[in-house]
PDB file of N, CA and C in Angstrom:
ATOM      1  N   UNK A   1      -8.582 -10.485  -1.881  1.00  0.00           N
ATOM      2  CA  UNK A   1      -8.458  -9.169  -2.511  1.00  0.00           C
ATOM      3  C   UNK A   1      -7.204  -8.438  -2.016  1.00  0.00           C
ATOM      4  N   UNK A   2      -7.083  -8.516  -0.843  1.00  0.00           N
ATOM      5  CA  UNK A   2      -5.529  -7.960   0.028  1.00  0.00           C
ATOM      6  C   UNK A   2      -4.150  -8.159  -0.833  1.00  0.00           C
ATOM      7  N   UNK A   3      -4.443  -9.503  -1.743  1.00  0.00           N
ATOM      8  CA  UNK A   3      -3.577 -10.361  -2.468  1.00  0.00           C
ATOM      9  C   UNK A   3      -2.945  -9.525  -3.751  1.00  0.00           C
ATOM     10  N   UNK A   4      -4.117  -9.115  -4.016  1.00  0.00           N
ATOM     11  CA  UNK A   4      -4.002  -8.712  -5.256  1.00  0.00           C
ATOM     12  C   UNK A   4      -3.986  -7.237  -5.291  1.00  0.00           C
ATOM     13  N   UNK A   5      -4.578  -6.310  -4.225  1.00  0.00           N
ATOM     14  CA  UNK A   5      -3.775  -4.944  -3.628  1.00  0.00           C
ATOM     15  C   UNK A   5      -2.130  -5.073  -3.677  1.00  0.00           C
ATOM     16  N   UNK A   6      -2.153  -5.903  -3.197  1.00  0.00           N
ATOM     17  CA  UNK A   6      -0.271  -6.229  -2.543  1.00  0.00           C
ATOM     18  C   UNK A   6       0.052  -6.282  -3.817  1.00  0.00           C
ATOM     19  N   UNK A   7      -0.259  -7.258  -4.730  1.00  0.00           N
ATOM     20  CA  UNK A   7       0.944  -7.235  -6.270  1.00  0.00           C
ATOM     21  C   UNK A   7       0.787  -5.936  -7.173  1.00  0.00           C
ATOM     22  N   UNK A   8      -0.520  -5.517  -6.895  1.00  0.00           N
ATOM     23  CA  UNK A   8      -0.652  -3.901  -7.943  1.00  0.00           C
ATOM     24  C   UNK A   8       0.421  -2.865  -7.273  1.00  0.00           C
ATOM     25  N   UNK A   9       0.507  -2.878  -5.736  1.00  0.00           N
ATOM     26  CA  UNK A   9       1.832  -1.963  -5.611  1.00  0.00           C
ATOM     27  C   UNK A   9       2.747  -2.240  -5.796  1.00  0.00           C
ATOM     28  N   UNK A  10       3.505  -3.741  -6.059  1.00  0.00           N
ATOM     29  CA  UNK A  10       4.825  -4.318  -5.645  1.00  0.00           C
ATOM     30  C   UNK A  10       5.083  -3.925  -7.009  1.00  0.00           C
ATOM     31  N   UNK A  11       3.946  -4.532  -8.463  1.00  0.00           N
ATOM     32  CA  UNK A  11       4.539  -4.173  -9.711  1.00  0.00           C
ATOM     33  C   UNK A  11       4.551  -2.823 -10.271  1.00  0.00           C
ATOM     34  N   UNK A  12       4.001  -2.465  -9.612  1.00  0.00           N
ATOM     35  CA  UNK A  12       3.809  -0.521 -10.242  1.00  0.00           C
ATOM     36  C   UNK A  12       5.541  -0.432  -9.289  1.00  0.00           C
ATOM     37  N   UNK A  13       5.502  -0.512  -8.256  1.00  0.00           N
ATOM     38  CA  UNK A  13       7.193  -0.299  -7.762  1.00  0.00           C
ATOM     39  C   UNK A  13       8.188  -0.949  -8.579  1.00  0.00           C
ATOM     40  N   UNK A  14       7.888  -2.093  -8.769  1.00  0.00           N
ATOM     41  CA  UNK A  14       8.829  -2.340 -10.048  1.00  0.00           C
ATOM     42  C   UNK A  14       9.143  -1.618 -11.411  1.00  0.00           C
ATOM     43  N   UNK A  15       8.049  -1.621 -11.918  1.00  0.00           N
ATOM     44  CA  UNK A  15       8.394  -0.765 -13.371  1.00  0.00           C
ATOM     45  C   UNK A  15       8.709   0.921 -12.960  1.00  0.00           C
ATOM     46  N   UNK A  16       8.963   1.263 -11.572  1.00  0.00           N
ATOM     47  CA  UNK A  16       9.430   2.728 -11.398  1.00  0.00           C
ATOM     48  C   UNK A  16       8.158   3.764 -11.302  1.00  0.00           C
ATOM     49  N   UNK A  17       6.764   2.940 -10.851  1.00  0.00           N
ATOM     50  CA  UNK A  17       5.819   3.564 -10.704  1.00  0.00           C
ATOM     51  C   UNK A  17       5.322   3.576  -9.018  1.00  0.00           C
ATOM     52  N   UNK A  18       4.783   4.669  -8.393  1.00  0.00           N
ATOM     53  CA  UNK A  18       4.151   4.496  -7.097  1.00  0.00           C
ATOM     54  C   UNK A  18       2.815   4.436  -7.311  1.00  0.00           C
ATOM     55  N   UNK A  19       1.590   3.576  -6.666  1.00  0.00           N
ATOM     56  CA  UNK A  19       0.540   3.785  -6.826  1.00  0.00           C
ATOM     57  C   UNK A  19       0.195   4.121  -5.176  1.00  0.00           C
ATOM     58  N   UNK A  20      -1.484   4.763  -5.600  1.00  0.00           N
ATOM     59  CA  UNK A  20      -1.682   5.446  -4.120  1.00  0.00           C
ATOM     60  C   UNK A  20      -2.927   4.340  -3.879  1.00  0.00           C
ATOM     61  N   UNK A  21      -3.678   4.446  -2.467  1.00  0.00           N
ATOM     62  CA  UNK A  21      -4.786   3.787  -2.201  1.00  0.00           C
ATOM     63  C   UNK A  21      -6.302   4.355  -2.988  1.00  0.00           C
ATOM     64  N   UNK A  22      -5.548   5.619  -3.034  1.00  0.00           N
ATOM     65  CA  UNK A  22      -6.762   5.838  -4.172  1.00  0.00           C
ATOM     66  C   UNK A  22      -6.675   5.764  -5.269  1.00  0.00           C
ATOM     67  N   UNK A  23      -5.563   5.252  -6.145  1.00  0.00           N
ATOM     68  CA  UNK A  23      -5.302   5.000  -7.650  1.00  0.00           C
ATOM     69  C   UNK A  23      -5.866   3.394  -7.557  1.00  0.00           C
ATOM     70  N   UNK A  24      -6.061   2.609  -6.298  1.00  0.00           N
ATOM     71  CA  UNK A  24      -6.505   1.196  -6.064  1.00  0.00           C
ATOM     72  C   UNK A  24      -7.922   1.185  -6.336  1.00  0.00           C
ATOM     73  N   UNK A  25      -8.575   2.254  -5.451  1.00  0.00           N
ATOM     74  CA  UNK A  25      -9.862   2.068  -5.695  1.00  0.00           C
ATOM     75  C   UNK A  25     -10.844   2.557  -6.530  1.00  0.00           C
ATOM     76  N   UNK A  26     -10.044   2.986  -7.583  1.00  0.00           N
ATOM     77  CA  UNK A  26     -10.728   3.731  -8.247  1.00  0.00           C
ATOM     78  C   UNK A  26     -10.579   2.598  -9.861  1.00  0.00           C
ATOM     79  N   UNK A  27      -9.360   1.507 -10.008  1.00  0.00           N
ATOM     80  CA  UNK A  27      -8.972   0.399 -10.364  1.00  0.00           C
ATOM     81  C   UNK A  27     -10.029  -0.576 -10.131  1.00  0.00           C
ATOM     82  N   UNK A  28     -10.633  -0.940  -8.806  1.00  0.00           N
ATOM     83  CA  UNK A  28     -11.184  -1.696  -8.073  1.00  0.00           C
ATOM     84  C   UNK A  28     -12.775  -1.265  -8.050  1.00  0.00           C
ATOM     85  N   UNK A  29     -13.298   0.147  -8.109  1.00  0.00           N
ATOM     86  CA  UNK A  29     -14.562   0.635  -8.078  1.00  0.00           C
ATOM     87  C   UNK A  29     -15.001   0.058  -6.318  1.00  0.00           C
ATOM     88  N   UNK A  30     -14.021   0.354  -5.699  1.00  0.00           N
ATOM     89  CA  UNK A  30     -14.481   0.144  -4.333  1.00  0.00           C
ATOM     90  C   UNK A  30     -13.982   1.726  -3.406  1.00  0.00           C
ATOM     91  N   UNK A  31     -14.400   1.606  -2.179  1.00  0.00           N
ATOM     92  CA  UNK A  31     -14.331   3.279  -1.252  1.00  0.00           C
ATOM     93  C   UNK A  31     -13.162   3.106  -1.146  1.00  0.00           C
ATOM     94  N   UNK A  32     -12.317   3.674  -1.061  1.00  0.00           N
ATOM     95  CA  UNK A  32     -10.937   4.038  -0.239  1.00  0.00           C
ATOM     96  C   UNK A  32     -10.320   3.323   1.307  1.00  0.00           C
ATOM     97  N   UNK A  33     -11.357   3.489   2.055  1.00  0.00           N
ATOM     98  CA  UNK A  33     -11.156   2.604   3.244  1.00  0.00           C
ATOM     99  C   UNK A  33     -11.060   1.368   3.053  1.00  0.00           C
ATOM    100  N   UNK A  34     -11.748   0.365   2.226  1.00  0.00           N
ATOM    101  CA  UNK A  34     -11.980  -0.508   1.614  1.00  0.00           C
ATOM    102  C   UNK A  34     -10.065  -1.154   1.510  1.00  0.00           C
ATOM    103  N   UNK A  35      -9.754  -0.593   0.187  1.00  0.00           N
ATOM    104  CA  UNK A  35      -8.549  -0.483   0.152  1.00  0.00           C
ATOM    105  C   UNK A  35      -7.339  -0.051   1.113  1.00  0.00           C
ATOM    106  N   UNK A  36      -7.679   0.488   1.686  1.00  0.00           N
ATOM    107  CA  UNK A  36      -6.978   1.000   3.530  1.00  0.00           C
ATOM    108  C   UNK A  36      -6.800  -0.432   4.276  1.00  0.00           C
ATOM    109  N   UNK A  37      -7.929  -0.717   4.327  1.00  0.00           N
ATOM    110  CA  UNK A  37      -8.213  -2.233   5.352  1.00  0.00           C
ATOM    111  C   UNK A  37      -7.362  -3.422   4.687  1.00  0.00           C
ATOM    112  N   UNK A  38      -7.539  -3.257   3.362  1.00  0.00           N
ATOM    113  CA  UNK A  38      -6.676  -4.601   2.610  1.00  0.00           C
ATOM    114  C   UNK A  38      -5.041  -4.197   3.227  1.00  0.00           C
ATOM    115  N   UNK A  39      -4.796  -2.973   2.980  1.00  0.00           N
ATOM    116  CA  UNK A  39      -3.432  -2.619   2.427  1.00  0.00           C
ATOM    117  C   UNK A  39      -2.543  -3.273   4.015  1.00  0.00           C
ATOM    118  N   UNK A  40      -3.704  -2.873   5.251  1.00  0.00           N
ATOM    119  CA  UNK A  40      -2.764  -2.496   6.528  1.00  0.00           C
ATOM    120  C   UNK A  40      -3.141  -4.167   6.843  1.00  0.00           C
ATOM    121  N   UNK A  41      -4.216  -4.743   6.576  1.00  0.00           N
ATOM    122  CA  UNK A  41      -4.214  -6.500   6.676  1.00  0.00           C
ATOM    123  C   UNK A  41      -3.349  -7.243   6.680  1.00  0.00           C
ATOM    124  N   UNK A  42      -3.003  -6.891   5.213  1.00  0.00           N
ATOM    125  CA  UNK A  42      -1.784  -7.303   4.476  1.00  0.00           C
ATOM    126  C   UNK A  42      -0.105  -7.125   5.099  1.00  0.00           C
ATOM    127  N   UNK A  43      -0.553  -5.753   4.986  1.00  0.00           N
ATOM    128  CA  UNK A  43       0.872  -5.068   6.118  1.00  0.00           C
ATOM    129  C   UNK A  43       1.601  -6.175   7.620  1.00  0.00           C
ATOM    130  N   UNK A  44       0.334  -6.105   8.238  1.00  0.00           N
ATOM    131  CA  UNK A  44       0.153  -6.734   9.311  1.00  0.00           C
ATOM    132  C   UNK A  44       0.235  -8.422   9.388  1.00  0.00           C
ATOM    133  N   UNK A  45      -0.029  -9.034   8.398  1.00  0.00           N
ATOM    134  CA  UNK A  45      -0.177 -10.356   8.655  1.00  0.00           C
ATOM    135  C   UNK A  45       0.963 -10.720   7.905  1.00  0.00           C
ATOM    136  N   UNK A  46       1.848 -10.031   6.523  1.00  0.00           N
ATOM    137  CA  UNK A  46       3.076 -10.199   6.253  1.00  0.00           C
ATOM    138  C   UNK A  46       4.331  -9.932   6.840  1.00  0.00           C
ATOM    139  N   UNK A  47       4.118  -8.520   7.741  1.00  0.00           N
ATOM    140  CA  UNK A  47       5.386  -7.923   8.341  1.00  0.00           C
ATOM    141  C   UNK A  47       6.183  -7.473   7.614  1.00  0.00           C
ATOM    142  N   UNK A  48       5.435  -6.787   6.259  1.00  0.00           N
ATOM    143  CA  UNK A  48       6.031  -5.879   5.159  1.00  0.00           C
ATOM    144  C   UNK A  48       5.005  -4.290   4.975  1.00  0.00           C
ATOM    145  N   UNK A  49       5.981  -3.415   4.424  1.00  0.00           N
ATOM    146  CA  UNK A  49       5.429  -2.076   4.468  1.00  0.00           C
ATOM    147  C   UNK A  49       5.562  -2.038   2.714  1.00  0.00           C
ATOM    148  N   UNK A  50       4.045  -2.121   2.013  1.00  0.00           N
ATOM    149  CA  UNK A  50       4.064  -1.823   0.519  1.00  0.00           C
ATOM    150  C   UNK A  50       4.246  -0.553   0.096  1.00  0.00           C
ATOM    151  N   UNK A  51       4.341  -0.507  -1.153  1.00  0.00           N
ATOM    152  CA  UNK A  51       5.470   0.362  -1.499  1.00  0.00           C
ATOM    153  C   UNK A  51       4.237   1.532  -1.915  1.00  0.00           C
ATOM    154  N   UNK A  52       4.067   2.712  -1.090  1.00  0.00           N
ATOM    155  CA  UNK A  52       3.051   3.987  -1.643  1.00  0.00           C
ATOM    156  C   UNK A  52       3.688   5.231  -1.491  1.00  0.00           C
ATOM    157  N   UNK A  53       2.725   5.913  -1.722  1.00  0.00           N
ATOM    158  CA  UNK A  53       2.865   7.580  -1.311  1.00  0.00           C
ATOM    159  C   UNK A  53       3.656   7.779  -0.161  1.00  0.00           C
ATOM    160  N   UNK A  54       2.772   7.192   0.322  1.00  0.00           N
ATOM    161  CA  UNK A  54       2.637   7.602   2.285  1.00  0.00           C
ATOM    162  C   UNK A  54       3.596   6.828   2.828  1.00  0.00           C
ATOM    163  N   UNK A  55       4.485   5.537   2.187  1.00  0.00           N
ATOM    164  CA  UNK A  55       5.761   5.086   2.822  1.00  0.00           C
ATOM    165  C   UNK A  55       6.947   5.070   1.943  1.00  0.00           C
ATOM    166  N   UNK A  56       6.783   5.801   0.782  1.00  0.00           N
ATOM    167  CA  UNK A  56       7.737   5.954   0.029  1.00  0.00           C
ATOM    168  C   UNK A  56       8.790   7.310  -0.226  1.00  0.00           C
ATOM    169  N   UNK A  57       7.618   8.589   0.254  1.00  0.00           N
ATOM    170  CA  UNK A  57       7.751   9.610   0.277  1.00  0.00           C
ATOM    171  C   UNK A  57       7.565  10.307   1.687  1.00  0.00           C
ATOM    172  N   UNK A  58       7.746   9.768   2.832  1.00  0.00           N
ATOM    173  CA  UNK A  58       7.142  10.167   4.078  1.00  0.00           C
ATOM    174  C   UNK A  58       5.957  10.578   3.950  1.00  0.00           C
ATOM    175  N   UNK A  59       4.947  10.978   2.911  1.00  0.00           N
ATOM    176  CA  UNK A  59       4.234  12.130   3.204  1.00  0.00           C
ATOM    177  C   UNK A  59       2.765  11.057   4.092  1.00  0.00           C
ATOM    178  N   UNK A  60       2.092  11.807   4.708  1.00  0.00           N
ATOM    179  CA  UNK A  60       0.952  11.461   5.412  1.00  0.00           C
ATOM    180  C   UNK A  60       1.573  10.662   6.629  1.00  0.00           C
ATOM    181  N   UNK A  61       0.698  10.173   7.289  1.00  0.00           N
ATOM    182  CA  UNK A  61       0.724   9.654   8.835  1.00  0.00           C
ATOM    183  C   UNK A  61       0.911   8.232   9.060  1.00  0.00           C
ATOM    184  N   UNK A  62       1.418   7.188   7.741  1.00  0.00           N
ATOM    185  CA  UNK A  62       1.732   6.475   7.392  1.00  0.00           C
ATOM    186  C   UNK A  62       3.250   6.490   7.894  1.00  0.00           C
ATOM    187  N   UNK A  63       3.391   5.269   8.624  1.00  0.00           N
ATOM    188  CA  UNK A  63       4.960   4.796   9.286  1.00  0.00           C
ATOM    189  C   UNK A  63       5.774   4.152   8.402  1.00  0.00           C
ATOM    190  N   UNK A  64       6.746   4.678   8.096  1.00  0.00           N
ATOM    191  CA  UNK A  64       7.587   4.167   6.678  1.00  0.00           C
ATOM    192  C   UNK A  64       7.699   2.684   7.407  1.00  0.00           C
ATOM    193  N   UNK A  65       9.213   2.195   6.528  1.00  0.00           N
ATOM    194  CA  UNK A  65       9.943   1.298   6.840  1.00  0.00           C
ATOM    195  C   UNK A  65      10.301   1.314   8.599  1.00  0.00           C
ATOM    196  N   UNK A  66      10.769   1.977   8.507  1.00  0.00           N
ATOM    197  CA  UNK A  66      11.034   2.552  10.003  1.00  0.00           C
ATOM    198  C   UNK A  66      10.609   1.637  11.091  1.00  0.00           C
ATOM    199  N   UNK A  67       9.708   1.616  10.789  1.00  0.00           N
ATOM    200  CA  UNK A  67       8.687   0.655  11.881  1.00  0.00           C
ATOM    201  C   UNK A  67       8.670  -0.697  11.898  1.00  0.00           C
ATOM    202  N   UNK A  68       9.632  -1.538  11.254  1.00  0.00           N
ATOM    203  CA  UNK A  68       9.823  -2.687  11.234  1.00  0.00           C
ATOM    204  C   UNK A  68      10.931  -2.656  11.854  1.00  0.00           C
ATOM    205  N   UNK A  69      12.020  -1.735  12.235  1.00  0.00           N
ATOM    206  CA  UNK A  69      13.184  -1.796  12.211  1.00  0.00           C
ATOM    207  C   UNK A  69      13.604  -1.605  13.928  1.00  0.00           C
ATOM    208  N   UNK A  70      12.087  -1.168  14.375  1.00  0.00           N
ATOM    209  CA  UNK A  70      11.694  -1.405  16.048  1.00  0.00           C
ATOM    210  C   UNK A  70      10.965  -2.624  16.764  1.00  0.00           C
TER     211      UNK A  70
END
């Protein structure tokens, strides 16, 4: 499922769209955390930061790019 979190943001970033973790789960009919756990899994076991709200726009407590770059 992490899999397929990962390509719904990469292609919404492609066509010039941001999606949020809650535009995922509400896609998905699953909780929010749910989608949290995939997103930072994913994050973590690729050593890539997908493309959202919260690392696209600084906003929230989410570590951009930045954090690969340490």
């Amino acid at each position: 499922m992490s899999k397929i979190t990962a390509r719904l943001f990469r292609e919404a970033k492609a066509q010039g769209a941001v999606l949020s973790e809650t535009d995922i789960a509400i896609i998905f009919r699953v909780s929010c955390s749910l989608v949290s756990n995939y997103v930072t899994g994913y994050e973590d076991e690729h050593q890539v930061v997908l493309s959202r709200p919260r690392s696209e726009m600084d906003i929230g407590k989410t570590l951009t790019h930045k954090k690969l770059a340490f």
